[in-house]
Structures are given as structure tokens and as C-alpha cells.
N, C-alpha and C. Protein backbone atom coordinates (compact mmCIF):
# COMPACT_ATOMS: atom_id res chain seq x y z
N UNK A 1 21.25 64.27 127.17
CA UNK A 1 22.08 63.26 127.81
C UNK A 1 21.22 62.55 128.84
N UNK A 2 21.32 61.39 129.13
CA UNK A 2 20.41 60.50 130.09
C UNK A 2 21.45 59.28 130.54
N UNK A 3 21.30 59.12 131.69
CA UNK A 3 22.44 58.16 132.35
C UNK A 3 21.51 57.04 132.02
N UNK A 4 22.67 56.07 131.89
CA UNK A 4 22.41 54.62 131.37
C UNK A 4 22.06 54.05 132.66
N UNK A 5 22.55 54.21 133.87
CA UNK A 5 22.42 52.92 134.66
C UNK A 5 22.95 53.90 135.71
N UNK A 6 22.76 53.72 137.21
CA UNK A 6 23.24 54.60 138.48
C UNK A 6 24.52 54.04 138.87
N UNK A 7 24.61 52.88 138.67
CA UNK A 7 26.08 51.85 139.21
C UNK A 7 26.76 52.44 138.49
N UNK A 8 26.99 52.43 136.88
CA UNK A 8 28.01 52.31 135.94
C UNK A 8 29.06 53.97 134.97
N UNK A 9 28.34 55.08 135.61
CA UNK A 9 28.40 56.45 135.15
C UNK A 9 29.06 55.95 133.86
N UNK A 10 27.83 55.70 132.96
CA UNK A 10 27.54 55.73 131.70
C UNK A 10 26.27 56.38 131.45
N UNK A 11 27.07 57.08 129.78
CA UNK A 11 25.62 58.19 129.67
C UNK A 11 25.30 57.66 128.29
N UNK A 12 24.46 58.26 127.58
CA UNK A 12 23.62 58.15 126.45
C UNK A 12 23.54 59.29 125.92
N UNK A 13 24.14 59.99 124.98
CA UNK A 13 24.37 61.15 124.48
C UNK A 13 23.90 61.71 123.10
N UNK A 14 23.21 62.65 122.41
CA UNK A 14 23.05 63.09 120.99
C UNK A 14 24.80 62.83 120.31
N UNK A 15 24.35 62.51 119.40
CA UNK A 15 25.91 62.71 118.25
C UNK A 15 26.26 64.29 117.87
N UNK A 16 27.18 64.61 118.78
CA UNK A 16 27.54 66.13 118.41
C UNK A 16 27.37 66.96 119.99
N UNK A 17 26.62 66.09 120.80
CA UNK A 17 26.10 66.88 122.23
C UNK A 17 27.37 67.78 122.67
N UNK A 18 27.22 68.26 123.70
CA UNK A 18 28.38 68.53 124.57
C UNK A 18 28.60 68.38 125.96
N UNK A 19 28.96 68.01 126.56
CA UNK A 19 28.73 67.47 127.93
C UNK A 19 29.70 68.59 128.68
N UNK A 20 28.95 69.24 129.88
CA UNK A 20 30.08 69.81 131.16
C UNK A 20 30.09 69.43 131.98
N UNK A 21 31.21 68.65 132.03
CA UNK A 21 31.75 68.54 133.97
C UNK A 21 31.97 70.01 135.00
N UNK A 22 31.13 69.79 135.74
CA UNK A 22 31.71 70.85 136.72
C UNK A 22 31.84 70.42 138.17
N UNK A 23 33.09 70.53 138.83
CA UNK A 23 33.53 70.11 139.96
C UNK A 23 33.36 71.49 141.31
N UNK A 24 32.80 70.82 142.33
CA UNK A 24 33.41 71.45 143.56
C UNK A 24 34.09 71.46 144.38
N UNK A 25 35.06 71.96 145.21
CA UNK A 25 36.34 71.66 145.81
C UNK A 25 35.66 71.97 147.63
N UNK A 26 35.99 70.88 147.73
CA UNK A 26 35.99 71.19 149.43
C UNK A 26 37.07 71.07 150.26
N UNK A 27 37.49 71.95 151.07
CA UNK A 27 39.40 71.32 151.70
C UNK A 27 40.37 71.10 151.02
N UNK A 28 40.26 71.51 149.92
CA UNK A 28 41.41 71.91 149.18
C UNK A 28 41.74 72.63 148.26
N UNK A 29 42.44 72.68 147.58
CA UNK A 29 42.60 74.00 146.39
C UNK A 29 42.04 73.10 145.09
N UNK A 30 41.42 73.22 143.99
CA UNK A 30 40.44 73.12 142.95
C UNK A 30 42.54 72.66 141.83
N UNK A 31 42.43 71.17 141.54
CA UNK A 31 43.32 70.85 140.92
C UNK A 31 42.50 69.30 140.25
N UNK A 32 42.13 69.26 139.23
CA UNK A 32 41.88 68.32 138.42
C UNK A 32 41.97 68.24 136.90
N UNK A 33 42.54 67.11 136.52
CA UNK A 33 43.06 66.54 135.67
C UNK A 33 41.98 65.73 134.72
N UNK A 34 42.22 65.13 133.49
CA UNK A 34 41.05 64.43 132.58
C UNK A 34 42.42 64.43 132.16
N UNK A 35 41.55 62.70 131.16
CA UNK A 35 42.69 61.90 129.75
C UNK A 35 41.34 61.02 129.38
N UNK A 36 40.90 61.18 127.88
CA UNK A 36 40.40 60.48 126.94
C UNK A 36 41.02 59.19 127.06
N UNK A 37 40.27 58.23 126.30
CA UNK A 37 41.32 56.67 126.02
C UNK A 37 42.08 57.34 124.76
N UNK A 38 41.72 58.00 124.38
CA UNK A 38 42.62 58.26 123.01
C UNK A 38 43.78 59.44 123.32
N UNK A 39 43.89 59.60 124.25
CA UNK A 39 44.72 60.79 124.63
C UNK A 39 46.02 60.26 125.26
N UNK A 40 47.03 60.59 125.21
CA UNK A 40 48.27 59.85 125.78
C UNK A 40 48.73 60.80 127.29
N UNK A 41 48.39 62.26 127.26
CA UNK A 41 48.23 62.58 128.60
C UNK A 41 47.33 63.63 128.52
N UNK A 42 47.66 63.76 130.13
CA UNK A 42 45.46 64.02 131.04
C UNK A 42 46.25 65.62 130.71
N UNK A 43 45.22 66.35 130.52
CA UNK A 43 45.08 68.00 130.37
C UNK A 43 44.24 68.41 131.99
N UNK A 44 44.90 69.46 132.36
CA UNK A 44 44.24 70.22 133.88
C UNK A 44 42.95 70.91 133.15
N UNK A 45 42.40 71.20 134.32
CA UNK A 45 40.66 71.79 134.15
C UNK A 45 41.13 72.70 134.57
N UNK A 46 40.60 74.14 133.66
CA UNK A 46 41.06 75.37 133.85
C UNK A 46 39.69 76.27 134.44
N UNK A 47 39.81 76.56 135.83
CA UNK A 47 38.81 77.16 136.09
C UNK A 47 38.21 75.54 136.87
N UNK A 48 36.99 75.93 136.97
CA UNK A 48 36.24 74.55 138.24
C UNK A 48 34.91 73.66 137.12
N UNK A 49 35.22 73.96 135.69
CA UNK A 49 34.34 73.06 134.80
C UNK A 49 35.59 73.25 133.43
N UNK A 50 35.00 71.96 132.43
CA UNK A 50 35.64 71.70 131.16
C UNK A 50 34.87 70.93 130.38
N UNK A 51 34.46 71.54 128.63
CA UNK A 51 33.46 70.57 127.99
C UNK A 51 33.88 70.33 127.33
N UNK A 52 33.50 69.28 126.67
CA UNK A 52 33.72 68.46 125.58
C UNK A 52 32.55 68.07 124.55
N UNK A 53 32.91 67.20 123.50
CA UNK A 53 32.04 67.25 122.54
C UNK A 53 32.04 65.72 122.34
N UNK A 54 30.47 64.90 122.63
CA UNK A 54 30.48 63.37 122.26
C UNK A 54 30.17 63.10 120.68
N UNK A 55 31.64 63.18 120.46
CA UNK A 55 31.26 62.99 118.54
C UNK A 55 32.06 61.52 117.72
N UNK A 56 32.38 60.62 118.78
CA UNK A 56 32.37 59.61 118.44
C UNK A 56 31.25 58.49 119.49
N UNK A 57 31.17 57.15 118.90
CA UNK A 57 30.00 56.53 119.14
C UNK A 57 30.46 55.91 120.15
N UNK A 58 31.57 55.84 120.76
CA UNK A 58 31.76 55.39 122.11
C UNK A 58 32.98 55.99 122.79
N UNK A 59 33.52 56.73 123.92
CA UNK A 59 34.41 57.57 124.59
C UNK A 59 34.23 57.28 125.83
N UNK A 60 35.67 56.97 126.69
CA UNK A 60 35.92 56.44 127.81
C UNK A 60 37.01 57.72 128.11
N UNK A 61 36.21 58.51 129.67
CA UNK A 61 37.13 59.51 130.61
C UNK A 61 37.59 59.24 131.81
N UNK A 62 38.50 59.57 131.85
CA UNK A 62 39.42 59.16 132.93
C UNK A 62 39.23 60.48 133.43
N UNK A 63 39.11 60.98 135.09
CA UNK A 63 38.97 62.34 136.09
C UNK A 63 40.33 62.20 137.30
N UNK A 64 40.77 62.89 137.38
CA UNK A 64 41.84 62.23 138.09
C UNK A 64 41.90 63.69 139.06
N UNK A 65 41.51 63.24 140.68
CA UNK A 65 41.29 64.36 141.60
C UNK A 65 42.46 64.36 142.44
N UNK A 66 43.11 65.53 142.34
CA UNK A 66 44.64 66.18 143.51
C UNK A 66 43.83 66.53 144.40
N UNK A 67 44.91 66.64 145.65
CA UNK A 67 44.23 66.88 146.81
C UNK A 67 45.83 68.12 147.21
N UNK A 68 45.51 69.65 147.21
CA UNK A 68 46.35 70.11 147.10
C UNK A 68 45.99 71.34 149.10
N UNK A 69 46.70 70.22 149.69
CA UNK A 69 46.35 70.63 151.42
C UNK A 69 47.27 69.41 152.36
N UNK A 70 47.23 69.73 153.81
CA UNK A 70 47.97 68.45 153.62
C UNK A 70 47.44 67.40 154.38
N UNK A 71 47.92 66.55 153.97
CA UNK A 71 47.55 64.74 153.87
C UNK A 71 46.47 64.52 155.04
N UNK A 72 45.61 64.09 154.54
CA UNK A 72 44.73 63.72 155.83
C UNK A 72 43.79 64.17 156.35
N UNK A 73 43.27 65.62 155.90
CA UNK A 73 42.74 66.76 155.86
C UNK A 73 41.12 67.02 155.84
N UNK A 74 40.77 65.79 154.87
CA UNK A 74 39.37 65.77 154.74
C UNK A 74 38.99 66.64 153.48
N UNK A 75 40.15 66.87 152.47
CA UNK A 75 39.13 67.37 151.33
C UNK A 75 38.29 66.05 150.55
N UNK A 76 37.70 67.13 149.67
CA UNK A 76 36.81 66.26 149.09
C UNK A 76 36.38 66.50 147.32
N UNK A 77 35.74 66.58 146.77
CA UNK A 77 35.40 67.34 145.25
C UNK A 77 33.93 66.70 145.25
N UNK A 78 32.84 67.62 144.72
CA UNK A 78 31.78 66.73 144.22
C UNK A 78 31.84 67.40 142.68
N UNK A 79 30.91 66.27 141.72
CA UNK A 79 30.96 65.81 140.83
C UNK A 79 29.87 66.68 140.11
N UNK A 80 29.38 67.26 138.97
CA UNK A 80 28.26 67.57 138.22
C UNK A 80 28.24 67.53 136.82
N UNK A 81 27.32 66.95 135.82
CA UNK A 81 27.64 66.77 134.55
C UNK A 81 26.11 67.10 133.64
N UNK A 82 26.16 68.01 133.15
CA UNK A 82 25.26 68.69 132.30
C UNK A 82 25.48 67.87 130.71
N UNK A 83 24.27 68.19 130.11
CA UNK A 83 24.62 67.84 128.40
C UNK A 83 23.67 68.57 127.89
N UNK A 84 24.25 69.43 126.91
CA UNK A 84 24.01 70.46 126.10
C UNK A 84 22.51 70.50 125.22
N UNK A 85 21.83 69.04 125.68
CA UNK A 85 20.58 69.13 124.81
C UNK A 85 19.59 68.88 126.14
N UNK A 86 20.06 68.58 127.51
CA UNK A 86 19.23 68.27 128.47
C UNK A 86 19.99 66.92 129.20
N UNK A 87 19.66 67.24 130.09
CA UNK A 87 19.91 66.19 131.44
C UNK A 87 21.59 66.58 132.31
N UNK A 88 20.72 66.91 133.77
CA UNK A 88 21.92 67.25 134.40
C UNK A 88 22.01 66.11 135.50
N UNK A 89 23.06 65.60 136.33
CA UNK A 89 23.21 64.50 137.12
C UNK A 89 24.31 64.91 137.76
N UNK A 90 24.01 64.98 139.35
CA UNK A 90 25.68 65.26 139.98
C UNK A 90 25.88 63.81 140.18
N UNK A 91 27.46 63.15 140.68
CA UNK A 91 27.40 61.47 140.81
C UNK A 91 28.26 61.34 142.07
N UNK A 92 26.89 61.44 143.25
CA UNK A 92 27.55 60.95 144.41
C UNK A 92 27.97 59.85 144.26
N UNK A 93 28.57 59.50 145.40
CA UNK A 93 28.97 60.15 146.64
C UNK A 93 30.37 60.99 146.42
N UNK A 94 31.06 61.71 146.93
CA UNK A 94 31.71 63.12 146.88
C UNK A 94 33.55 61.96 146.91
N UNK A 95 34.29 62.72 146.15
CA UNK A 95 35.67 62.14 145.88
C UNK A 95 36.05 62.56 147.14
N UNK A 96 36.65 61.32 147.60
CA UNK A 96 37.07 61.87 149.35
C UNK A 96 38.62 61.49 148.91
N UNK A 97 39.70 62.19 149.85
CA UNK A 97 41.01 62.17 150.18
C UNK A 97 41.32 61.05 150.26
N UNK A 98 42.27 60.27 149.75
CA UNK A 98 42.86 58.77 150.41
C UNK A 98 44.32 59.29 150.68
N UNK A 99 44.38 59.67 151.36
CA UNK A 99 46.13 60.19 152.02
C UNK A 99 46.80 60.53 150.43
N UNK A 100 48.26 59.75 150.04
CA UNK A 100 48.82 60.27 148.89
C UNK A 100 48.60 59.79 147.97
N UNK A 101 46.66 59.05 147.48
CA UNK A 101 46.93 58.83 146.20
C UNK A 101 46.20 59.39 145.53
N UNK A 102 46.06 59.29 144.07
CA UNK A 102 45.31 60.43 143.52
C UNK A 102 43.94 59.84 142.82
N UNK A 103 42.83 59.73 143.99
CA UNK A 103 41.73 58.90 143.27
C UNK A 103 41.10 59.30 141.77
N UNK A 104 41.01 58.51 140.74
CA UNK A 104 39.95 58.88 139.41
C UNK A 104 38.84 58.29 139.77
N UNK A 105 37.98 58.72 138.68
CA UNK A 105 36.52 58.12 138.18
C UNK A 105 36.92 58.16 136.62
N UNK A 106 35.93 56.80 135.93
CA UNK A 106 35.80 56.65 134.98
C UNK A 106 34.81 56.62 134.61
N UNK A 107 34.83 57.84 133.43
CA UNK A 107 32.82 58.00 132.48
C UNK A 107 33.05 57.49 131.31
N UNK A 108 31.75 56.58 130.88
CA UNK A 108 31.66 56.57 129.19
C UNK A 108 30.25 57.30 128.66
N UNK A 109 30.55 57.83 127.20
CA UNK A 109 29.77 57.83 126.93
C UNK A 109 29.46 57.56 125.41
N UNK A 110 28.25 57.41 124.94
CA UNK A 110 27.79 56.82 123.99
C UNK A 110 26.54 58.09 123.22
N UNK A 111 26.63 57.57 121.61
CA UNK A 111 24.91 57.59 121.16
C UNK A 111 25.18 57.23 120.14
């Protein structure tokens, strides 16, 4: 796996790779969510990582970070993403708290 560009968290992936997200929780309790574009709803991350398999030629993820403490608090989550044939990349800067909403990031990836 090799990131396309630092702005755009787009990757470049083998056909078949597997990619792991693994999250860290700071100031709050470890609650995150993912939804594919092809998925109609987001599945929870069980445990503090979840992989997947890039086996179509283009896939758009939606990360969707709870903040489970209360409001205002200063949690945070950072980000890490491995791929199963090589290349690891954490993607600062760190998901910070916005009071009650529930910030995402969006990844694509490709090969």
C-alpha cells in the first residue's frame, strides 16, 4: 500500500491487499464506526483495529469517531493504517472532540 498524495488520504493498493485500520483512544472510551459507499449502514470496530480487503478497483470509507465522556473533555483518537503487502502511515493530525458532533474521515482506495 503507498499513499497517493498527503492532502487527500488516498492509497494505492495490490488487488486482493488487506488494509488495517488501527485507532487510539485518548479521553474517551474506544467507540468507532465505518460504512463502505456500498454499504447502507456503518458496522462498530470491535476491539481498537478492523481489516478489510481492497478487491475492487476503487472503494470509498467513511470512519465515523464517538466521543463516549462528557462534552468538552478533550478526547481525541489517532489514526494508523497498515497494508498487508507493505506500507504503514498513521494520518495526522489526531480526531479531536467537536462538542456533540460525530466527526468522520474519508479514505479511498485504489489499484
Amino acid at each position: 500500500m503507498e499513499q497517493v498524495s498527503n492532502a487527500s488520504r488516498a492509497f494505492k493498493c495490490d488487488q486482493g491487499e488487506t488494509v488495517t485500520m488501527t485507532f487510539a483512544e485518548h479521553n474517551t472510551s474506544m467507540r468507532v464506526t465505518y460504512r463502505f459507499d456500498d454499504q447502507d449502514t456503518a458496522q462498530v470496530v470491535e476491539g481498537n483495529s478492523f481489516s478489510f480487503g481492497v478487491d475492487q478497483p476503487f472503494r470509498i470509507l467513511r470512519v465515523f469517531f464517538h466521543f463516549i465522556n462528557e462534552s468538552g473533555t478533550g478526547g481525541s483518537y489517532d489514526v494508523r493504517l497498515e497494508g498487508s503487502n507493505g506500507g504503514s502511515f498513521d494520518d495526522p493530525p489526531p480526531v479531536l472532540q467537536a462538542g456533540p458532533f460525530v466527526p468522520f474521515r474519508r479514505y479511498a482506495f485504489v489499484h
